[in-house]
C-alpha atoms as a PDB file:
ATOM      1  CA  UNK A   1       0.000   0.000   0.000  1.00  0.00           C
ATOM      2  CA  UNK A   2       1.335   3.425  -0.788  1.00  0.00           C
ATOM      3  CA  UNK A   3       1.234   6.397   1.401  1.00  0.00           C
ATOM      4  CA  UNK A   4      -0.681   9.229   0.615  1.00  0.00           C
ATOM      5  CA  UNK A   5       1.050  12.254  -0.246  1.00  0.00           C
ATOM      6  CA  UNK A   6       0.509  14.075   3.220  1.00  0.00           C
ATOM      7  CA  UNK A   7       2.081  10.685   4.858  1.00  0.00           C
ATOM      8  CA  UNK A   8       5.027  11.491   1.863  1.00  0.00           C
ATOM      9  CA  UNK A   9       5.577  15.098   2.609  1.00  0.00           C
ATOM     10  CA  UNK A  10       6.073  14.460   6.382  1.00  0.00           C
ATOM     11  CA  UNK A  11       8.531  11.242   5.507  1.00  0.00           C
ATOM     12  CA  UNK A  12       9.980  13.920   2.884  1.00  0.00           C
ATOM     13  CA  UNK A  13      10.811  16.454   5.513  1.00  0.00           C
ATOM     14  CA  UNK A  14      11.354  14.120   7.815  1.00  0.00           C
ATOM     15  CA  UNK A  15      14.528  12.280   6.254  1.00  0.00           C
ATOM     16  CA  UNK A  16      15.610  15.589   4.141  1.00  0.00           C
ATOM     17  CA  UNK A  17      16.000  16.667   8.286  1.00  0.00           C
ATOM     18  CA  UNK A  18      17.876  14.154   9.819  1.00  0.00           C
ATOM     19  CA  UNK A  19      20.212  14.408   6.553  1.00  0.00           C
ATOM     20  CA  UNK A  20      20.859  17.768   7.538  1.00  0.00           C
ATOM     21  CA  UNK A  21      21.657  17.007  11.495  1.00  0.00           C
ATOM     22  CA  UNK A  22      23.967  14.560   9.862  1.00  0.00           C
ATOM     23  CA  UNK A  23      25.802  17.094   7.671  1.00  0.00           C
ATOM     24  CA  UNK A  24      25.645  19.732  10.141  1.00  0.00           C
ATOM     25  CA  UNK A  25      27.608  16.918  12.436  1.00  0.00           C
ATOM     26  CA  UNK A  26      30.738  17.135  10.176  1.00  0.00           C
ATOM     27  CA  UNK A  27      33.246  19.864  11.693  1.00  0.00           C
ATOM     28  CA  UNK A  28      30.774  21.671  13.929  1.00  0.00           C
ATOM     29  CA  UNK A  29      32.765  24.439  15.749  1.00  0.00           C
ATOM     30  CA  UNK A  30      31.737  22.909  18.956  1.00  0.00           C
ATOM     31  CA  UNK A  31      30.614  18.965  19.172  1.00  0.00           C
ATOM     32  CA  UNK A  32      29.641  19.691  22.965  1.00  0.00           C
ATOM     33  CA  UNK A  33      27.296  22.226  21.932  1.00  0.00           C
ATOM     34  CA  UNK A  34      26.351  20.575  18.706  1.00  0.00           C
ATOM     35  CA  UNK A  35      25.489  17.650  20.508  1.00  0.00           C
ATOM     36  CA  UNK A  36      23.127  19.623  23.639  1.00  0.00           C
ATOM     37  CA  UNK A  37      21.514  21.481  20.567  1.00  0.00           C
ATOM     38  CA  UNK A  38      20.696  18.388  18.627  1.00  0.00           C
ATOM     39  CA  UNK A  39      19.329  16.514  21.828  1.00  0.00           C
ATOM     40  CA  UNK A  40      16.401  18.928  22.305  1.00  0.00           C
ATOM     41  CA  UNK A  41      15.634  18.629  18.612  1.00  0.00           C
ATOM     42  CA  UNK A  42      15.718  15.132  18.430  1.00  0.00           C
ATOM     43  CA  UNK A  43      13.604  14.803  21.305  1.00  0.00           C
ATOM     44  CA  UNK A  44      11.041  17.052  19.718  1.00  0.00           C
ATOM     45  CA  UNK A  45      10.850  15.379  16.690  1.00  0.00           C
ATOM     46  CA  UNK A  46      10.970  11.943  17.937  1.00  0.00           C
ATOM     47  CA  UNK A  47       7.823  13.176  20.131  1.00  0.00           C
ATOM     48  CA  UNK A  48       6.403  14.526  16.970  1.00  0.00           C
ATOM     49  CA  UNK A  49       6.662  11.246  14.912  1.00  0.00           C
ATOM     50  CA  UNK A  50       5.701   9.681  18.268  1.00  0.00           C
ATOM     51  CA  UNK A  51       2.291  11.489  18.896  1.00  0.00           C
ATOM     52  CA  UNK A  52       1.668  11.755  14.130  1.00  0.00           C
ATOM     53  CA  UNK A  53      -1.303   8.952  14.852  1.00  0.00           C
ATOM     54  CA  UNK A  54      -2.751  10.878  17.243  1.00  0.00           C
ATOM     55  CA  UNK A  55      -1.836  14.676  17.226  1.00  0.00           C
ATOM     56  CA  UNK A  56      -1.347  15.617  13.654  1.00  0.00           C
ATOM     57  CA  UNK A  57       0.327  19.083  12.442  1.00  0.00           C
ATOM     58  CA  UNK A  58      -0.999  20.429   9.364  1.00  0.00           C
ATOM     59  CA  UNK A  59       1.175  20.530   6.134  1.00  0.00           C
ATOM     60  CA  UNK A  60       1.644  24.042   6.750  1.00  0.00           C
ATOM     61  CA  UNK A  61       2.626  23.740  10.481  1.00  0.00           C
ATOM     62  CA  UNK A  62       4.815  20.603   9.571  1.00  0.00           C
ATOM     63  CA  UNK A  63       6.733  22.595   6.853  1.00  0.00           C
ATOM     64  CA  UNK A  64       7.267  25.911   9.050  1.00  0.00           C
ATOM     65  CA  UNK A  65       8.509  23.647  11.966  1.00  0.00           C
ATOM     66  CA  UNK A  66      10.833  22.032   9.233  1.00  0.00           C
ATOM     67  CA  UNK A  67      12.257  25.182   8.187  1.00  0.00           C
ATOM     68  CA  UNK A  68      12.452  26.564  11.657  1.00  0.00           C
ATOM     69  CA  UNK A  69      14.885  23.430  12.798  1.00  0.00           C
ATOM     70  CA  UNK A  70      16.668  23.745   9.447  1.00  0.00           C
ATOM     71  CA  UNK A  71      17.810  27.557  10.719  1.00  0.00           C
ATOM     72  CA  UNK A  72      18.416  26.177  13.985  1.00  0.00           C
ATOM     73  CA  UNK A  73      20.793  23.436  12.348  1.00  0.00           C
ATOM     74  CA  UNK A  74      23.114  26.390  11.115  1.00  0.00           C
ATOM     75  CA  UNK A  75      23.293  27.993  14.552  1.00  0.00           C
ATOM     76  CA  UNK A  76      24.470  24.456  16.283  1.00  0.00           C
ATOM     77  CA  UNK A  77      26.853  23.899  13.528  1.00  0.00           C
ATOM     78  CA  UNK A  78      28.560  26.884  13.977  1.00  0.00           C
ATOM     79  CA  UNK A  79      26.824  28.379  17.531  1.00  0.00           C
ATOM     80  CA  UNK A  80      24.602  30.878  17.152  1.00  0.00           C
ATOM     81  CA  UNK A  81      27.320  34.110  17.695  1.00  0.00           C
ATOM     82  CA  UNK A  82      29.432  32.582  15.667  1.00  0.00           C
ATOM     83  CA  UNK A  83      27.725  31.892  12.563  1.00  0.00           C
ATOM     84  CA  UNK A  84      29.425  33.433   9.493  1.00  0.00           C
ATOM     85  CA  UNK A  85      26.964  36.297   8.387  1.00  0.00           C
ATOM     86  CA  UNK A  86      29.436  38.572   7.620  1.00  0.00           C
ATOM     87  CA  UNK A  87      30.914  36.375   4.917  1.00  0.00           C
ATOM     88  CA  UNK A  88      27.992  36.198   3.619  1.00  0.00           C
ATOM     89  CA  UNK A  89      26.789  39.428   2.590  1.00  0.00           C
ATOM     90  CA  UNK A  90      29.930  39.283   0.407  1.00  0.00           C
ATOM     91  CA  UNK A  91      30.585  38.827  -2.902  1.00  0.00           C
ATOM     92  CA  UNK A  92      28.342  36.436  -4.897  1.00  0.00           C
ATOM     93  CA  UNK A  93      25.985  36.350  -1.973  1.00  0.00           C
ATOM     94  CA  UNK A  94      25.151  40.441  -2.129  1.00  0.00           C
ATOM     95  CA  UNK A  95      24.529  40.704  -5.554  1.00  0.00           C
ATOM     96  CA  UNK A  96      21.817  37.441  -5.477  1.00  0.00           C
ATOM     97  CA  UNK A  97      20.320  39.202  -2.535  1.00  0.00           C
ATOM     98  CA  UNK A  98      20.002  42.506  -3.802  1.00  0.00           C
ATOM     99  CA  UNK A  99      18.402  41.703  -7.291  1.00  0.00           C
ATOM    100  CA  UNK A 100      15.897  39.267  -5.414  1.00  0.00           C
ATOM    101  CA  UNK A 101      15.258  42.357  -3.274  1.00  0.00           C
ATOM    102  CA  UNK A 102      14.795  44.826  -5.853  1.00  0.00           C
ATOM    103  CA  UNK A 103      12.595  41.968  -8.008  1.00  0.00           C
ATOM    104  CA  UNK A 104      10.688  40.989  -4.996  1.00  0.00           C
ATOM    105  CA  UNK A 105      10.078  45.010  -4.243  1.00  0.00           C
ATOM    106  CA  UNK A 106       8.659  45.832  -8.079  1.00  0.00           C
ATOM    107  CA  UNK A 107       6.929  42.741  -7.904  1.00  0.00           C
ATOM    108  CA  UNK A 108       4.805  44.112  -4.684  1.00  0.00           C
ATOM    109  CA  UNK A 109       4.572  47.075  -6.340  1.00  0.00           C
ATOM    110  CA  UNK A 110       2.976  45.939  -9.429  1.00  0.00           C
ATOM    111  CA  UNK A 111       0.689  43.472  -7.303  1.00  0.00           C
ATOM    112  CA  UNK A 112      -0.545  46.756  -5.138  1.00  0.00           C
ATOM    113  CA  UNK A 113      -1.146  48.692  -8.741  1.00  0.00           C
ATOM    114  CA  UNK A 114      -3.346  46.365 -10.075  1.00  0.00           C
ATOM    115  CA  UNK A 115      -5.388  45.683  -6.650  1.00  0.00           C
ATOM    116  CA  UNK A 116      -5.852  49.701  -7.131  1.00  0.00           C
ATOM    117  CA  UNK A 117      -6.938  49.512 -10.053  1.00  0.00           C
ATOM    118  CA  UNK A 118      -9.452  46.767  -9.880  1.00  0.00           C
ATOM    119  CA  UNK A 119     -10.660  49.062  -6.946  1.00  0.00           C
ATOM    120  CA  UNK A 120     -10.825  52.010  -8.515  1.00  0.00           C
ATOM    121  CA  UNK A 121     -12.536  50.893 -11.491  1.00  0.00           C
ATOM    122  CA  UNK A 122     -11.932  51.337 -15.490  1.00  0.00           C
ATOM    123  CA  UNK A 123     -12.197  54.841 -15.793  1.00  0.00           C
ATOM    124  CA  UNK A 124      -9.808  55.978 -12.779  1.00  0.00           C
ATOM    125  CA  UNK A 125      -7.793  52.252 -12.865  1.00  0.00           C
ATOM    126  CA  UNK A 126      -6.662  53.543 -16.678  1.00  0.00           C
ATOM    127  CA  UNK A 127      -5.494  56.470 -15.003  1.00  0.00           C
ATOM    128  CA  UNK A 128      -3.899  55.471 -11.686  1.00  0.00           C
ATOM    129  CA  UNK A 129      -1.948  52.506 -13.167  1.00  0.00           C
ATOM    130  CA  UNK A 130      -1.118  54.645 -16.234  1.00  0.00           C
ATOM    131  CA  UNK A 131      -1.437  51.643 -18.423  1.00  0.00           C
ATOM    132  CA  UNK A 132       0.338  52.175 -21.717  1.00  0.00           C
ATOM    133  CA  UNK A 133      -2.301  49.460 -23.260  1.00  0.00           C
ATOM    134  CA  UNK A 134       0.630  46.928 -23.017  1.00  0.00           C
ATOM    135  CA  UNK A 135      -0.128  43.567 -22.222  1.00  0.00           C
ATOM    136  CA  UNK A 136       3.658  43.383 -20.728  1.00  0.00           C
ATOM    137  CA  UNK A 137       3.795  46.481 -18.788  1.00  0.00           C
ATOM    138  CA  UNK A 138       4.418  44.861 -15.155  1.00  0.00           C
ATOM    139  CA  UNK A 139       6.896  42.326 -16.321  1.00  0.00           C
ATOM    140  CA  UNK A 140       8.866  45.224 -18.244  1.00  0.00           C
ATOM    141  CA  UNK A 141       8.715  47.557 -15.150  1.00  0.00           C
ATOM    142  CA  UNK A 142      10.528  44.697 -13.371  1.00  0.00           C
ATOM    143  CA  UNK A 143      12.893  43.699 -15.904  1.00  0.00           C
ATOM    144  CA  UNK A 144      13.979  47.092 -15.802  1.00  0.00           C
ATOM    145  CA  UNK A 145      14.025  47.492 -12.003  1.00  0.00           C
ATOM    146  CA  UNK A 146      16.738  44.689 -11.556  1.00  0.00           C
ATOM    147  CA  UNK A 147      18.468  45.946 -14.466  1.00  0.00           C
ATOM    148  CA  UNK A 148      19.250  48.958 -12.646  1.00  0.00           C
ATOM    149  CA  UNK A 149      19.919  47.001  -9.388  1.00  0.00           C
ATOM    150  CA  UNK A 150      22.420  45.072 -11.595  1.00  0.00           C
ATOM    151  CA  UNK A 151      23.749  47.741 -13.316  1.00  0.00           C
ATOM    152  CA  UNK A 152      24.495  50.253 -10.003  1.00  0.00           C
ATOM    153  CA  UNK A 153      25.910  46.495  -8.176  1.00  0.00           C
ATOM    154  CA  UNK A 154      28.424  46.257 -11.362  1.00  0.00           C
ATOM    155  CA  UNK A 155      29.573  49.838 -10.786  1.00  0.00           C
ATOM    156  CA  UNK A 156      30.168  49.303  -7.569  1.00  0.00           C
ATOM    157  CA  UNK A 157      31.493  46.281  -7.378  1.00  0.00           C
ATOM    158  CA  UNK A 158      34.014  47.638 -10.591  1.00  0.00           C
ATOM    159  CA  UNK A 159      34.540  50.799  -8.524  1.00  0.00           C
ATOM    160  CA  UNK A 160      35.751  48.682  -5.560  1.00  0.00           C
ATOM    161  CA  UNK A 161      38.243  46.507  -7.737  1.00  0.00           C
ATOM    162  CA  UNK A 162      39.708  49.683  -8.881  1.00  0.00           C
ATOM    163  CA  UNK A 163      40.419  50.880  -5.584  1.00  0.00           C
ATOM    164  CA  UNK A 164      41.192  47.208  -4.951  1.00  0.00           C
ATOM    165  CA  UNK A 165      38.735  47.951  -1.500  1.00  0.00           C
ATOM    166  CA  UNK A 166      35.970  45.108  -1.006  1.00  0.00           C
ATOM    167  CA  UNK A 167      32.467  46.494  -0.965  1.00  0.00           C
ATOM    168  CA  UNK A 168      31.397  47.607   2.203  1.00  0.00           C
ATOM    169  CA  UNK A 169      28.059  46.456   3.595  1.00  0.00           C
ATOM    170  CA  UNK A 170      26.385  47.546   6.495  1.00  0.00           C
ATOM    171  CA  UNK A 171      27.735  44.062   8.464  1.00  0.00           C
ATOM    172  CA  UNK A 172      31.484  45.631   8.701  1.00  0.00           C
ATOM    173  CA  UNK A 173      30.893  48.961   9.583  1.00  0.00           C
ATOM    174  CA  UNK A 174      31.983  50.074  12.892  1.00  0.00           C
ATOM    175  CA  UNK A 175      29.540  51.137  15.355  1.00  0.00           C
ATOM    176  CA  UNK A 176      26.633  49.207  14.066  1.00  0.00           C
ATOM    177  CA  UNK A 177      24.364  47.252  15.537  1.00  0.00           C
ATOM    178  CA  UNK A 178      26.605  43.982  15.256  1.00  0.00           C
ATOM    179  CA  UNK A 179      29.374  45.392  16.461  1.00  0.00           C
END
C-alpha cells in the first residue's frame, strides 16, 4: 500500500531533516554544543513522529517547523554568535540578494497597482496605473528594475576593484548594531 502524499511530505521532511543534522555533524565548531543542541531537537521530533497517529500538524505547520529546525541546524553547527553572516553578505551572496530584493520590491509594487486599479474601477484604474495598453507592462517595469539594481551592483562592485577595497556592507561597519 502506498502512502498518501501528506504521509510522503512528512517522511519527505522528515529524512531531508535528519540528513541535515547529519551534515551539520561534520566539523561543527563545537561537538559539545552541537550535541546539547541536537538533543532537544531530536527529542522534539521523535515526540512529533511519536504522537503523528494521534496529534497531527498540518502541512503548513509541519513545513514551518521544518524550516524553523533547518535555521536552527546552522546555529548548532557553527553556535549561534558565531555563525558566518558577515561572509555572507559578500561577494556572490550580495549581488543574489540585492536583485531578489529589488525583483521581490517591483513585484509588490505591481501586485498593489493592479489591486488599485481593480478598486478604482476602469475609468480611474486607466489612469492610476497609467497603463500604456501593453499587455507586458508589469513584467517590463521589473525587468527594468533589476536591471538597474544590476547595473548600479556592477559599478560598484568595478569601482571597488579599482580601488582594490571590497564592498562595504552595512555588516562591517563600525559602530553598528553587530558590532
Amino acid at each position: 500500500m502506498q502512502p498518501g502524499p501528506r504521509l510522503r511530505h512528512d517522511l519527505t521532511l522528515l529524512v531531508v531533516f535528519l540528513v541535515i543534522v547529519l551534515i551539520s555533524g561534520f566539523a561543527p565548531r563545537s561537538r559539545v554544543d552541537w550535541a546539547l543542541e541536537n538533543l532537544l531537537v531530536l527529542c522534539l521530533v521523535g515526540t512529533l513522529v511519536g504522537v503523528a497517529r494521534w496529534f497531527r500538524l498540518s502541512a503548513t505547520s509541519t513545513s514551518l517547523v521544518f524550516a524553523f529546525l533547518c535555521v536552527h541546524e546552522l546555529g548548532a553547527h557553527y553556535t549561534y554568535s558565531l555563525v558566518p553572516y558577515e561572509q555572507w553578505s559578500r561577494g556572490d551572496w550580495l549581488f543574489f540578494l540585492t536583485l531578489n530584493l529589488m525583483l521581490s520590491t517591483s513585484a509588490v509594487y505591481e501586485l498593489v497597482e493592479w489591486i488599485g486599479g481593480a478598486f478604482l474601477g476602469n475609468d480611474t484604474a486607466k489612469a492610476f496605473v497609467g497603463a500604456q495598453n501593453a499587455p507586458w507592462d508589469s513584467q517590463k517595469d521589473m525587468a527594468i528594475a533589476v536591471a538597474g539594481a544590476f547595473a548600479s551592483l556592477l559599478l560598484v562592485s568595478l569601482r571597488g576593484m579599482a580601488q582594490k577595497q571590497p564592498m562595504t556592507t552595512a555588516c562591517r561597519k563600525k559602530n553598528n548594531l553587530w558590532g
